[in-house]
N, C-alpha and C. Protein backbone atom coordinates (compact mmCIF):
# COMPACT_ATOMS: atom_id res chain seq x y z
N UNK A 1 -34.78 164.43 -18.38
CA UNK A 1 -35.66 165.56 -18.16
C UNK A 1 -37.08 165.12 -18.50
N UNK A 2 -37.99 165.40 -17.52
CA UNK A 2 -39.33 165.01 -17.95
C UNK A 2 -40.49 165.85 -18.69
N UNK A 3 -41.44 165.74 -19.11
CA UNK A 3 -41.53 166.78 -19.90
C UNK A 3 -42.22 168.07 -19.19
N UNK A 4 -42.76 167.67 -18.07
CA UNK A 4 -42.91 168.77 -17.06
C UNK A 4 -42.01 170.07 -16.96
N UNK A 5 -40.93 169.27 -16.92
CA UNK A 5 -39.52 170.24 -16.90
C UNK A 5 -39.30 170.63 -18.51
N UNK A 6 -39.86 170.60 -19.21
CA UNK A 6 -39.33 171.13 -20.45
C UNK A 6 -40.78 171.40 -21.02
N UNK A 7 -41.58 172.78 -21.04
CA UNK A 7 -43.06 172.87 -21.32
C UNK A 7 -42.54 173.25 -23.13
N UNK A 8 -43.24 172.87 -23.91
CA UNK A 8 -43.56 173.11 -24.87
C UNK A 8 -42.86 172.04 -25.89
N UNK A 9 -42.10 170.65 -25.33
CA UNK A 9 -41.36 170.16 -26.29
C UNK A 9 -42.38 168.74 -25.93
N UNK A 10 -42.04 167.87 -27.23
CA UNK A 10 -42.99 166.21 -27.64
C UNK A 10 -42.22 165.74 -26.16
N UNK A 11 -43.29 164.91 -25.89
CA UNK A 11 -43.58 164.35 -24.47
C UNK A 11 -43.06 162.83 -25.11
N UNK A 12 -42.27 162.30 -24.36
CA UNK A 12 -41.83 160.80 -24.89
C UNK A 12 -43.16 159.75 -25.39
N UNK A 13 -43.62 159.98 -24.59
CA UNK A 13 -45.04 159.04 -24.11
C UNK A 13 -46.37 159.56 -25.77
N UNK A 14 -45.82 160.43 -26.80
CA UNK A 14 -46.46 160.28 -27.81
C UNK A 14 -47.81 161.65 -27.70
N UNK A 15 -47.89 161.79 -26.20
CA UNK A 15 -49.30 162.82 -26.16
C UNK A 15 -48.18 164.12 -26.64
N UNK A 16 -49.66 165.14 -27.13
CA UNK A 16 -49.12 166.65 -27.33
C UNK A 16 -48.31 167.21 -26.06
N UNK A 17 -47.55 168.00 -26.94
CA UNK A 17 -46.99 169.07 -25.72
C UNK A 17 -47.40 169.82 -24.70
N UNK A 18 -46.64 169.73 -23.58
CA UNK A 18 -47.26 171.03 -22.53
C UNK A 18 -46.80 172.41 -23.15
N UNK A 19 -48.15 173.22 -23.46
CA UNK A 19 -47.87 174.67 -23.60
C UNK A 19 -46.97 175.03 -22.57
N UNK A 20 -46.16 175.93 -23.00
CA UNK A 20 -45.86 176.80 -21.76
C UNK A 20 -46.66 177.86 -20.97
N UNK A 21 -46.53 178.07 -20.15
CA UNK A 21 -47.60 178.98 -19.42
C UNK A 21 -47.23 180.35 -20.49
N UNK A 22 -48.32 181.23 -20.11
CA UNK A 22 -48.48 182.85 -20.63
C UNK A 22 -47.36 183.49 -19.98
N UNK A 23 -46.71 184.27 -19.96
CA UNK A 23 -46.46 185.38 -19.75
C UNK A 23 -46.93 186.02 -18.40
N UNK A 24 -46.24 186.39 -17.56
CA UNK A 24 -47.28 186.97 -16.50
C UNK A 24 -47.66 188.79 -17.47
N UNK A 25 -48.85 189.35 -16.59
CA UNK A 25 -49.02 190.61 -17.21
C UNK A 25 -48.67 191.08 -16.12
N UNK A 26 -48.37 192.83 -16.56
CA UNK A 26 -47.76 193.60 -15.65
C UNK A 26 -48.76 194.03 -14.25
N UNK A 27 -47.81 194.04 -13.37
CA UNK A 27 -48.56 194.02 -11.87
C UNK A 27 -49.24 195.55 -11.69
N UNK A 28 -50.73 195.61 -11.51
CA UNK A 28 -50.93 196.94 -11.15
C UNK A 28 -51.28 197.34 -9.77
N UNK A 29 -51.71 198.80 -9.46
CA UNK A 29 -52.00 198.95 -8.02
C UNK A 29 -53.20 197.79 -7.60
N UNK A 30 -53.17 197.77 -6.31
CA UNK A 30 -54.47 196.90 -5.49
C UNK A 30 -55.40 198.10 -5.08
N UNK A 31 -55.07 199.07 -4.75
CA UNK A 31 -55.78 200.07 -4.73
C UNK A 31 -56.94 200.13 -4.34
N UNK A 32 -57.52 200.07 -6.25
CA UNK A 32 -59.06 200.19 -5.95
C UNK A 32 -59.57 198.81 -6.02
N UNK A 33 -59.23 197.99 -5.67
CA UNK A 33 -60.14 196.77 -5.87
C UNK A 33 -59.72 196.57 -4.13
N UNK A 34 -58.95 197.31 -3.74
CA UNK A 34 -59.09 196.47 -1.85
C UNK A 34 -59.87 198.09 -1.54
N UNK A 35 -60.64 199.02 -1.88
CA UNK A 35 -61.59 199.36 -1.27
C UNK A 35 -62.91 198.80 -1.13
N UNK A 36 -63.06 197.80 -2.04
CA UNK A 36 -64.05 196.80 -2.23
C UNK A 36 -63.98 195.83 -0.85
N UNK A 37 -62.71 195.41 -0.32
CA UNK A 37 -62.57 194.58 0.93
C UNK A 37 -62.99 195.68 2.50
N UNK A 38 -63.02 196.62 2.90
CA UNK A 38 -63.44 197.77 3.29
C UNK A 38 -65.04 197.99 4.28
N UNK A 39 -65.80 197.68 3.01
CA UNK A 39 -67.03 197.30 3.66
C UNK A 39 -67.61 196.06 4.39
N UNK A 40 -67.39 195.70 5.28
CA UNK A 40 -68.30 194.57 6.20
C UNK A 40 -68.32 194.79 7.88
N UNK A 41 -69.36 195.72 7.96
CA UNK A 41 -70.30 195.60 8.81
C UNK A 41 -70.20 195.04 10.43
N UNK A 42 -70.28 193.30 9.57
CA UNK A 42 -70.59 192.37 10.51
C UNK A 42 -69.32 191.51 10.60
N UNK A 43 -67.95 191.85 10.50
CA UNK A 43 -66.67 191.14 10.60
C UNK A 43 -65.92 191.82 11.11
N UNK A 44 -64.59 191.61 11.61
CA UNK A 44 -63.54 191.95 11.61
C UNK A 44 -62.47 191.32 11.54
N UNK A 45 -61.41 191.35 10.38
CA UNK A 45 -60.58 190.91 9.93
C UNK A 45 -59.57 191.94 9.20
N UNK A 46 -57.95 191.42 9.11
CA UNK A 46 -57.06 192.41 8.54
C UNK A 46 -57.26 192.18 7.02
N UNK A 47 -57.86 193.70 5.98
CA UNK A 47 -58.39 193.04 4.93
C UNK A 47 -56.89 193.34 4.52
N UNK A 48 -56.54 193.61 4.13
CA UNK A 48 -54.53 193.60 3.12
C UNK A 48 -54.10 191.78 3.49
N UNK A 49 -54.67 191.32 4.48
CA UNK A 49 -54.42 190.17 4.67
C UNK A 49 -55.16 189.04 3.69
N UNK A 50 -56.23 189.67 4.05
CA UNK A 50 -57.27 188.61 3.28
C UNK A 50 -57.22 189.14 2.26
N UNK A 51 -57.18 189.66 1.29
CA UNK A 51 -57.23 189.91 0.00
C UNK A 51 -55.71 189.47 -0.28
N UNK A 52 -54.60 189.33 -0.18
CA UNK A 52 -53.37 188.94 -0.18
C UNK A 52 -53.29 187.58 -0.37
N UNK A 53 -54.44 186.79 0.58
CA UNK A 53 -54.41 185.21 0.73
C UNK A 53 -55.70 185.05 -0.49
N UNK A 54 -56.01 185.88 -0.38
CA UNK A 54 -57.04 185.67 -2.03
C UNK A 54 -57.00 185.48 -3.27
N UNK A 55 -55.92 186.79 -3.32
CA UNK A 55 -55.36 187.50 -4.31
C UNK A 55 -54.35 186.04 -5.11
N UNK A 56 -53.89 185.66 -3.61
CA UNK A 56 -52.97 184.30 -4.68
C UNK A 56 -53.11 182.99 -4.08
N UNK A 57 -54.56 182.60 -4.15
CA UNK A 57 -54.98 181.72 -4.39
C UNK A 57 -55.40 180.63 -5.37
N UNK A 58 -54.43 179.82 -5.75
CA UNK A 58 -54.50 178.94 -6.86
C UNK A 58 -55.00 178.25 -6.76
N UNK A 59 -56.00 178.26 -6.07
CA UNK A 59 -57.37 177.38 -6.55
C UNK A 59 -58.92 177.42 -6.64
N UNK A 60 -58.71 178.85 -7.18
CA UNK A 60 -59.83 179.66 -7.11
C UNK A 60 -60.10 180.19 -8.26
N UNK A 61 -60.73 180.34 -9.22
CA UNK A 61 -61.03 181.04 -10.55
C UNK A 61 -61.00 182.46 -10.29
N UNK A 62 -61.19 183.12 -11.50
CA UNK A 62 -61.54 184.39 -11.38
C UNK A 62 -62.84 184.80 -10.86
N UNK A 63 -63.63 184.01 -11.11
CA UNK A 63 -65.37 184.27 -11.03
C UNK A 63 -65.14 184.18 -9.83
N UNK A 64 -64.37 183.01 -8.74
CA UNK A 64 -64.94 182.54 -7.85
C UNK A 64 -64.01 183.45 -6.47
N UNK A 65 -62.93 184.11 -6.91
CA UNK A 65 -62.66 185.24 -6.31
C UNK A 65 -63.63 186.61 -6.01
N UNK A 66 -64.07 186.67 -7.41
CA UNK A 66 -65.14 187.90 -7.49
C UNK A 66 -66.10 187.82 -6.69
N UNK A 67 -66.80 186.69 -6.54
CA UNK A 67 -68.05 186.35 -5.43
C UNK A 67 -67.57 186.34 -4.59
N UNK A 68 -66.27 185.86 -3.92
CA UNK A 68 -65.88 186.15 -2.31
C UNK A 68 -65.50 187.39 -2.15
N UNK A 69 -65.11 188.46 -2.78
CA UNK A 69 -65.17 189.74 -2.86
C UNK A 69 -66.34 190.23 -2.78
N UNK A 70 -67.31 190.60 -3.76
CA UNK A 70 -68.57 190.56 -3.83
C UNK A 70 -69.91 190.12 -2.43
N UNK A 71 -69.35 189.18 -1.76
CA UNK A 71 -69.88 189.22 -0.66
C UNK A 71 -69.66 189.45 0.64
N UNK A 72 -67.89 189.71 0.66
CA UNK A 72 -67.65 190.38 2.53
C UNK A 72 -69.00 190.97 2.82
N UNK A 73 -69.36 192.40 2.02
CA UNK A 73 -70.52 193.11 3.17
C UNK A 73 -70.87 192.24 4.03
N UNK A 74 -71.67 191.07 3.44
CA UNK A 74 -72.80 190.23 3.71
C UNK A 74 -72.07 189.27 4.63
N UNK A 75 -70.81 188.36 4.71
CA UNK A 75 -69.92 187.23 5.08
C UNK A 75 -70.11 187.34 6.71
N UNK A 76 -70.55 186.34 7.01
CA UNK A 76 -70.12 186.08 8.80
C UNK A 76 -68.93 186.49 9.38
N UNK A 77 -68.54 186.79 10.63
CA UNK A 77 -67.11 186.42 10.78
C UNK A 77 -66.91 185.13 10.91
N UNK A 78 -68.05 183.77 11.04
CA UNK A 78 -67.31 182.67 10.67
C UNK A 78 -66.96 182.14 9.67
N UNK A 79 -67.51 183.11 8.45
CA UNK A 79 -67.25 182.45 7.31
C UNK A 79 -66.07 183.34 6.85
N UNK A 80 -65.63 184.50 7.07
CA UNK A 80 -64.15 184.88 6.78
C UNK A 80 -63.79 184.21 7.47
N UNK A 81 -63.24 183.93 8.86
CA UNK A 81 -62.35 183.24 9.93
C UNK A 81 -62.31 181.81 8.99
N UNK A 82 -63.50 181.02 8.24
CA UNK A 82 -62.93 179.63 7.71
C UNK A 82 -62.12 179.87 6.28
N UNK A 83 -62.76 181.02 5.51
CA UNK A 83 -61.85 181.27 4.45
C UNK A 83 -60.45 181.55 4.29
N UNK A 84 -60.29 182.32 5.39
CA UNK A 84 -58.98 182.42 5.98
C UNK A 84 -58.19 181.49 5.91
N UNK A 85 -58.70 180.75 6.72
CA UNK A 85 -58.14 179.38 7.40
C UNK A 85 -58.02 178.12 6.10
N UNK A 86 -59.25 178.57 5.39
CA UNK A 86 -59.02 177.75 3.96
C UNK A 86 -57.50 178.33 2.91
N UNK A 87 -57.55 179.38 3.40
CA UNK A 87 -56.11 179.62 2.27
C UNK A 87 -55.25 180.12 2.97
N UNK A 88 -55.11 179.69 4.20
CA UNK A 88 -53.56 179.55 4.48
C UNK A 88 -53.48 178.26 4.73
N UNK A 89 -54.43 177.02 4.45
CA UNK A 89 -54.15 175.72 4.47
C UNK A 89 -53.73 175.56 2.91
N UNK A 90 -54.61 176.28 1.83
CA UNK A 90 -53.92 175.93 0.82
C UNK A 90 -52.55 176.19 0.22
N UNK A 91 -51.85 177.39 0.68
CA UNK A 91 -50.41 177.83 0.69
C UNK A 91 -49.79 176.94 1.42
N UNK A 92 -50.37 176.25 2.18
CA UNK A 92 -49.50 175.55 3.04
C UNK A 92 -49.03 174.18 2.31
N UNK A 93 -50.35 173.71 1.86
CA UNK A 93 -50.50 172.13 1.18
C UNK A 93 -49.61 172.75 -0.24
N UNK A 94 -49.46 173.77 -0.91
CA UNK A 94 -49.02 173.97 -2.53
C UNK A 94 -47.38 174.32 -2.00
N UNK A 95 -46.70 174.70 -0.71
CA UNK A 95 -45.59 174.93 -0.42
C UNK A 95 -45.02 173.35 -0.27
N UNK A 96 -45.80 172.32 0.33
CA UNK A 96 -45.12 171.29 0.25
C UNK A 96 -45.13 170.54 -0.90
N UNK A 97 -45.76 171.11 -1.76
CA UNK A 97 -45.47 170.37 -3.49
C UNK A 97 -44.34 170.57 -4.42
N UNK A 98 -44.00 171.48 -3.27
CA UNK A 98 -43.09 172.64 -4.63
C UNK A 98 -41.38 171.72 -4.65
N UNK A 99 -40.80 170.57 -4.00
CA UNK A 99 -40.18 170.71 -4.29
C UNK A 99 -39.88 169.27 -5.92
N UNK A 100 -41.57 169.04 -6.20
CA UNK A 100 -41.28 167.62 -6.60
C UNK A 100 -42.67 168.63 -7.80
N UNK A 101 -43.10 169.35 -7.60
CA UNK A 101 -44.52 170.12 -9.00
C UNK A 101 -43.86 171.63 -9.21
N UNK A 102 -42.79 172.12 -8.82
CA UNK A 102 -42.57 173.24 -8.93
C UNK A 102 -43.30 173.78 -10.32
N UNK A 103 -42.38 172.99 -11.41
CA UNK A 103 -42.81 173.73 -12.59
C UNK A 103 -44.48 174.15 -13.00
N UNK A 104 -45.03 173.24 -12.31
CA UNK A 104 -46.66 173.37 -12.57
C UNK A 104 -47.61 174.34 -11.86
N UNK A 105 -47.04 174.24 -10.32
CA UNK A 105 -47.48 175.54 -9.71
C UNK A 105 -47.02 177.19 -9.95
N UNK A 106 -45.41 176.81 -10.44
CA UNK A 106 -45.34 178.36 -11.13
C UNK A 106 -46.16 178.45 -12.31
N UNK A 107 -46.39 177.66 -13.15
CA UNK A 107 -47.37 177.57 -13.86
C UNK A 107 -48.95 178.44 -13.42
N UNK A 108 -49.32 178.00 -12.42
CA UNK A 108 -51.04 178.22 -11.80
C UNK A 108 -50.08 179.46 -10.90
N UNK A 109 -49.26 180.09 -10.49
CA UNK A 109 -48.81 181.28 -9.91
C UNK A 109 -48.87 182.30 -10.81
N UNK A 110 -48.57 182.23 -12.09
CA UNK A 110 -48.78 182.69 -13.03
C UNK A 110 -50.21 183.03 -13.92
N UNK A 111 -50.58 182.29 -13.68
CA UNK A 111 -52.19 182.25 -13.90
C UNK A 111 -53.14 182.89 -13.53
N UNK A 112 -52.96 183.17 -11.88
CA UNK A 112 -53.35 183.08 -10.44
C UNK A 112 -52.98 184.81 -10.96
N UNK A 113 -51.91 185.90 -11.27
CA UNK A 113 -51.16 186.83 -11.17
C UNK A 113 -52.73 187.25 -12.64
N UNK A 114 -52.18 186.63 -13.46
CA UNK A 114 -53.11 186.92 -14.86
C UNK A 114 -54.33 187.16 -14.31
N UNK A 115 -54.71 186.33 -13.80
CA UNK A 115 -56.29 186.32 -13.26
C UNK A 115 -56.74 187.12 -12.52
N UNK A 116 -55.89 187.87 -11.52
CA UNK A 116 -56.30 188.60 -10.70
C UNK A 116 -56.01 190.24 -11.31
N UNK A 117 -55.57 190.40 -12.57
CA UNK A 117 -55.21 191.34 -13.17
C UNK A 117 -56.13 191.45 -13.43
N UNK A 118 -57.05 190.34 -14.50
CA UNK A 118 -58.10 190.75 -15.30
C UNK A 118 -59.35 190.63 -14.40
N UNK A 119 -59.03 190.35 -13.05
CA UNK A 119 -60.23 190.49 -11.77
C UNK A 119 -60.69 192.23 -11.14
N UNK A 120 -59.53 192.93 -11.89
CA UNK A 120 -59.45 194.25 -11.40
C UNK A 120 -59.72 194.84 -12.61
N UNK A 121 -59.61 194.41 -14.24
CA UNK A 121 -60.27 194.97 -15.34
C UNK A 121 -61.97 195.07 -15.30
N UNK A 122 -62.61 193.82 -14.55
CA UNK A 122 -63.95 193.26 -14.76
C UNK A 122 -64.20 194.35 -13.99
N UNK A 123 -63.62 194.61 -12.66
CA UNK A 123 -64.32 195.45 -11.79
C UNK A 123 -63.93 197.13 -12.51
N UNK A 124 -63.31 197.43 -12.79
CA UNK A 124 -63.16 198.86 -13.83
C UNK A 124 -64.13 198.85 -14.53
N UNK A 125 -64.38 197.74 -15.37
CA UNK A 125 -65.35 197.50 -16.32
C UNK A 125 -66.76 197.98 -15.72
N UNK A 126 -67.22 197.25 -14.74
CA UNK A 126 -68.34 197.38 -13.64
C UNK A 126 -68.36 198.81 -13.46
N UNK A 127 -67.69 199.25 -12.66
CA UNK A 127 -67.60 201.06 -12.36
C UNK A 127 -67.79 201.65 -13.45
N UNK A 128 -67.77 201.50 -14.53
CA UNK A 128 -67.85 202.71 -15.83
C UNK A 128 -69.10 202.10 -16.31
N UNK A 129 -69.76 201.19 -16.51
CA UNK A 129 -71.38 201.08 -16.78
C UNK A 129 -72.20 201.82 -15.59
N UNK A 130 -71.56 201.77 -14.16
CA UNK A 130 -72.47 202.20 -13.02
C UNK A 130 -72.24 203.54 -13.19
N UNK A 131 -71.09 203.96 -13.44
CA UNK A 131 -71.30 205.64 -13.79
C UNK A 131 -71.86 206.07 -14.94
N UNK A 132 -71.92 205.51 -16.50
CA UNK A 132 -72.73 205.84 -17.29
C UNK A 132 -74.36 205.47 -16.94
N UNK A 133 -74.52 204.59 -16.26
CA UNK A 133 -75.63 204.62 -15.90
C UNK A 133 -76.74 205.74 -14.73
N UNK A 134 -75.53 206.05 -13.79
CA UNK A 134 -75.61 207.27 -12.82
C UNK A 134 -75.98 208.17 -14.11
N UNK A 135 -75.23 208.40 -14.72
CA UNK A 135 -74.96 209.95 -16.14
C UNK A 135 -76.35 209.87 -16.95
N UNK A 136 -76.94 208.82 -17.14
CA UNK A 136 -78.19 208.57 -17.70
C UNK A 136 -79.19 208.98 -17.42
N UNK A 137 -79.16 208.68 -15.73
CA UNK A 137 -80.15 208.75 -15.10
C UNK A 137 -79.88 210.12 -14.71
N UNK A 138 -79.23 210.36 -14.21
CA UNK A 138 -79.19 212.21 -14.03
C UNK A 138 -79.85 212.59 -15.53
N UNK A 139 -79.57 212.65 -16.51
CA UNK A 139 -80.23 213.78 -17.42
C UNK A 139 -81.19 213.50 -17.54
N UNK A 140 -81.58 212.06 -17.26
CA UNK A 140 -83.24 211.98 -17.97
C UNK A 140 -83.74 212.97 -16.63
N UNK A 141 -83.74 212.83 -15.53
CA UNK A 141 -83.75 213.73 -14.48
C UNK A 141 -84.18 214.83 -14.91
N UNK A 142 -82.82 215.15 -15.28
CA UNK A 142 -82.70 217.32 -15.63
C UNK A 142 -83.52 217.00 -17.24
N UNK A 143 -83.95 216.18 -17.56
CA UNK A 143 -84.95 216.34 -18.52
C UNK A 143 -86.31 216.33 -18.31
N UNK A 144 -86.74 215.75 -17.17
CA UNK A 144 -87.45 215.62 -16.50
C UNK A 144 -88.29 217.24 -15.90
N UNK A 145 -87.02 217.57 -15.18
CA UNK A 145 -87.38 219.08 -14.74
C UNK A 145 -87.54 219.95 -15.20
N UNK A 146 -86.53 220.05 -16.57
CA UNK A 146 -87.04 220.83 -17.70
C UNK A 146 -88.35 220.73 -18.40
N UNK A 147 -88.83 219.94 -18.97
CA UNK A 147 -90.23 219.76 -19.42
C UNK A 147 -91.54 219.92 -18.28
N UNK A 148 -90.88 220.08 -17.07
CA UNK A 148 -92.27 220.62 -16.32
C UNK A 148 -92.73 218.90 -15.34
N UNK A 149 -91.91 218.18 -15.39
CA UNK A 149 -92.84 216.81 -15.45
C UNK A 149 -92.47 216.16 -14.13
């Protein structure tokens, strides 16, 4: 057994152990983070698709999901049509690994699941400063009108 196949035990070879991966966290709705896929203008594409090929993309950070989210409005349709095309080449290239890296890509599948959990906290996060900030700005408003000003 190599130590790939056994995460968390002494590696023959003397280096530290492979952690085992986390835990996946529990799966929530897509909901509100694919009304975010919704707006663009200047494309057309199936977004449940593209956010799907996004969504579990293991080779993409969290940040670097958020900015391709973050910019459909703005995105060409040639630049969705290559992103596209970029991650169903990468499912494609990580399906033929699997039968000789399994343990490592469930590893980054897992990751990939984590990450996109806490990709939908950041954006919750985002919405409740933009509404306390809306709430701010309204009263200074109605404070505004009250004092005559």
């Amino acid at each position: 057994m190599t130590d790939e196949q056994n995460p968390g035990t002494p590696p023959a070879s003397g280096n530290p152990p492979i952690p085992p991966p986390p835990p996946p966290r529990p799966k929530t709705s897509n909901d509100e983070i694919f009304q975010r896929f919704l707006v663009h203008p200047l494309t057309t594409f199936e977004e449940k698709s593209f956010m799907d090929l996004l969504e579990h993309s293991l080779s993409l950070s969290t940040f670097e999901k958020k900015r391709v989210i973050d910019a459909i409005p703005t995105l060409s349709q040639f630049q969705i049509d290559e992103l596209t095309k970029v991650f169903e080449d990468e499912r494609v290239e990580f399906r033929k690994l699997m039968p000789t890296e399994w343990e490592i890509i469930k590893g980054l599948v897992v990751k990939a699941q984590n990450e996109w959990e806490q990709l939908k906290d950041i954006y919750k996060e985002e919405d409740k400063a933009t509404d306390k900030a809306n709430e701010d700005a309204q009263k200074a408003e109605d404070l505004k009108k009250s004092l005559g000003l």
